[in-house]
Each structure stands twice: as C-alpha cells, then as structure tokens.
C-alpha atoms as a PDB file:
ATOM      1  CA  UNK A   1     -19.102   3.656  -3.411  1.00  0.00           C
ATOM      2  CA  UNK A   2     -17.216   0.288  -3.749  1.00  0.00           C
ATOM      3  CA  UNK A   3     -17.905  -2.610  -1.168  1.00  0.00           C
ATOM      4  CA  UNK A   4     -15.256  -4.599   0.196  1.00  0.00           C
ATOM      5  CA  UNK A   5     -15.515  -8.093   1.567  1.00  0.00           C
ATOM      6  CA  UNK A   6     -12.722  -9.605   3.624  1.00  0.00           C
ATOM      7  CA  UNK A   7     -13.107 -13.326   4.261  1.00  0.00           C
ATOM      8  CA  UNK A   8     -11.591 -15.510   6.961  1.00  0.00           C
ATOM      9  CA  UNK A   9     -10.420 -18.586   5.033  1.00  0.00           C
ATOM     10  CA  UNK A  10      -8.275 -21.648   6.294  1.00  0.00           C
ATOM     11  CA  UNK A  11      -4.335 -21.103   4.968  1.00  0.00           C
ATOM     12  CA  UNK A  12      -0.971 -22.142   5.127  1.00  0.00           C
ATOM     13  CA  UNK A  13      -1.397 -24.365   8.332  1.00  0.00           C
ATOM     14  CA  UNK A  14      -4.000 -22.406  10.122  1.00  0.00           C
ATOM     15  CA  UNK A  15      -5.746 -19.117   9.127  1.00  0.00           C
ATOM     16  CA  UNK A  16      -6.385 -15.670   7.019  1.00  0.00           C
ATOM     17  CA  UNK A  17      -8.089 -13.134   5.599  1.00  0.00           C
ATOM     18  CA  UNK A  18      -8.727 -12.653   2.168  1.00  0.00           C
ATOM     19  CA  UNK A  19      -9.409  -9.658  -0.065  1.00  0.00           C
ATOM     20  CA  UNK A  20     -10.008  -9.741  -3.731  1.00  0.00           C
ATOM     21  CA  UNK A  21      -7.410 -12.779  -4.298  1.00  0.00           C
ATOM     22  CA  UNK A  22      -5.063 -11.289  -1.701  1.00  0.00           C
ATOM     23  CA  UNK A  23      -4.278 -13.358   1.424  1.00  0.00           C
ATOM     24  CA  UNK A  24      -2.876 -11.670   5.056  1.00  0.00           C
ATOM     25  CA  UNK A  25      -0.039 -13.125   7.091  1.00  0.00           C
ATOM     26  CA  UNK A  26      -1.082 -16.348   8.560  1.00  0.00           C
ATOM     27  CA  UNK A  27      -2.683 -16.271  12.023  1.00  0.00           C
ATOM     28  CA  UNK A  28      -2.881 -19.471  14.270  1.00  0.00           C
ATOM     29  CA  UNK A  29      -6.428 -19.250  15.043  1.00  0.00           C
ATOM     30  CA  UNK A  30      -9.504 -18.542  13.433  1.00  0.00           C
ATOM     31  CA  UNK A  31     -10.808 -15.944  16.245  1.00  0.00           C
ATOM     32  CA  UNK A  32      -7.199 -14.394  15.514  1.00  0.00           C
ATOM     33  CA  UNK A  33      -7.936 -13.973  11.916  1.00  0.00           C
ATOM     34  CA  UNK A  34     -11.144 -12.671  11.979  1.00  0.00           C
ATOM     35  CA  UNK A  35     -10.170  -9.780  14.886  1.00  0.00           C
ATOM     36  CA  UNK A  36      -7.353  -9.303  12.713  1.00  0.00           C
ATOM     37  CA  UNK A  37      -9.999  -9.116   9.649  1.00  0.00           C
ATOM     38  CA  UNK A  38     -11.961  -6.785  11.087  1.00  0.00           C
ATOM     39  CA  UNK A  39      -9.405  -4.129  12.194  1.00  0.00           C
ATOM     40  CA  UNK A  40      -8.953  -4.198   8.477  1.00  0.00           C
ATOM     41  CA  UNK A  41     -12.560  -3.450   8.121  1.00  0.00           C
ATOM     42  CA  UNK A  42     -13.016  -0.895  10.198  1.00  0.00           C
ATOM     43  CA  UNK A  43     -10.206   1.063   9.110  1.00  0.00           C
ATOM     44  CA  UNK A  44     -11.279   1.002   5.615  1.00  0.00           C
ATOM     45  CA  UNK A  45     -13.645   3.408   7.133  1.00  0.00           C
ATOM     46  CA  UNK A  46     -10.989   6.225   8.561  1.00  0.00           C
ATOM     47  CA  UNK A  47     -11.198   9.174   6.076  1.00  0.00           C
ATOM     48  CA  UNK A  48      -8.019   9.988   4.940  1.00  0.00           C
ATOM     49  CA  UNK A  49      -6.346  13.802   2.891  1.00  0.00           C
ATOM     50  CA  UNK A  50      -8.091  14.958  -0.308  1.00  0.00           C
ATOM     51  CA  UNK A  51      -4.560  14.735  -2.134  1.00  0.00           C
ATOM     52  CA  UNK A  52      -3.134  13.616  -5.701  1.00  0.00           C
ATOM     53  CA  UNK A  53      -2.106  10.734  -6.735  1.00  0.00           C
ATOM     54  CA  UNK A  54      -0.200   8.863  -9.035  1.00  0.00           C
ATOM     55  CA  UNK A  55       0.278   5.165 -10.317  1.00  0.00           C
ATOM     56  CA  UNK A  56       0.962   2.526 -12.990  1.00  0.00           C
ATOM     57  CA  UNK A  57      -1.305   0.186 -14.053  1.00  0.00           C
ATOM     58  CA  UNK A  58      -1.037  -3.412 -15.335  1.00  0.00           C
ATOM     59  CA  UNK A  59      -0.185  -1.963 -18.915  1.00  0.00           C
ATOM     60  CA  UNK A  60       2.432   0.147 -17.576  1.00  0.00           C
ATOM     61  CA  UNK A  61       0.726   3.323 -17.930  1.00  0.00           C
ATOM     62  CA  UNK A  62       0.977   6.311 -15.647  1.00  0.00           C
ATOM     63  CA  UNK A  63      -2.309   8.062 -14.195  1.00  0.00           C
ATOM     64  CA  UNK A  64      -2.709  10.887 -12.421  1.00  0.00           C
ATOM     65  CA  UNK A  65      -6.039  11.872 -10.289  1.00  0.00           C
ATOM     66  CA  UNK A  66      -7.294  13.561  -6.875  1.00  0.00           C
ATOM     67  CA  UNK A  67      -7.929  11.405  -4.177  1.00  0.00           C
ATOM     68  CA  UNK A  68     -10.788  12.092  -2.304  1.00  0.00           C
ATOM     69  CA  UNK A  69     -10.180  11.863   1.473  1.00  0.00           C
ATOM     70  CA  UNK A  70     -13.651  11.102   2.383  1.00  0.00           C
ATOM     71  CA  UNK A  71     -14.721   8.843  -0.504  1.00  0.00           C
ATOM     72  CA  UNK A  72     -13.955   5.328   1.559  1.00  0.00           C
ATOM     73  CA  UNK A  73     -15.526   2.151   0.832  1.00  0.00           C
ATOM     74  CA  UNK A  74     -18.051   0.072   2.987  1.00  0.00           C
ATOM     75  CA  UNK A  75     -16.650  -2.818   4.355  1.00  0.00           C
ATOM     76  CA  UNK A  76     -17.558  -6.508   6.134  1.00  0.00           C
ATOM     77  CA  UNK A  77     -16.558  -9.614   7.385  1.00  0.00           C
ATOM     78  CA  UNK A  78     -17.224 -13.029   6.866  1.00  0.00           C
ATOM     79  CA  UNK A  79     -16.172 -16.372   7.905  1.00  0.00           C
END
C-alpha cells in the first residue's frame, strides 16, 4: 500500500502543502497550512466505490483497470 507524505513548506509569500512536487493554494499562516494539510491526510483515508477506470499516461497511452474502493494509501504530515 503506497505512503503519502504531505509537507508544509514556506511559498509564494506565506505557506503550503506539498505532495510529490505538487504545491496547494497558498495559505497565510503556517497553522493554516498544516490544518489544511491534514484534512488532506485524513481523507486520503475515506474508502471510496470499487469501479473502473480509465486514463492517459505521460506517453499518451490509454489504460484501463478496476479501482479498488478500499485499497487507500497511508498518509502523514510534516512540517
């Protein structure tokens, strides 16, 4: 099961969270960002519908496969 990490990072005049590269809107206070951080977290957690999907990837080819509704990653927060 994959493992997320969100980070609270300074950004664009005050602060964010940051997953995999990825930055959130900008929040003006670090106790802002890292509530807002881990709401992110914790829903990560919510199990979702066992249902098909289908998307491109960076080549530009199509896949097709079943997504699992209760197959959700572990998250956490830091900064």
């Amino acid at each position: 099961m994959p493992k997320l990490h969100y980070k609270v990072v300074p950004h664009d005049g005050g602060w964010a969270y940051t997953l995999d590269g990825a930055f959130s809107e900008p929040y003006l206070t670090h106790a802002g960002a890292l509530a807002a951080a881990r709401v992110a977290a914790r829903e990560q957690h919510a199990p979702g519908e066992t249902t098909y999907i289908a998307y491109e990837d960076a080549n530009g080819v199509w896949h097709s496969e079943l997504a699992k509704g209760g197959d959700r990653p572990t998250a956490d927060v830091t900064g």
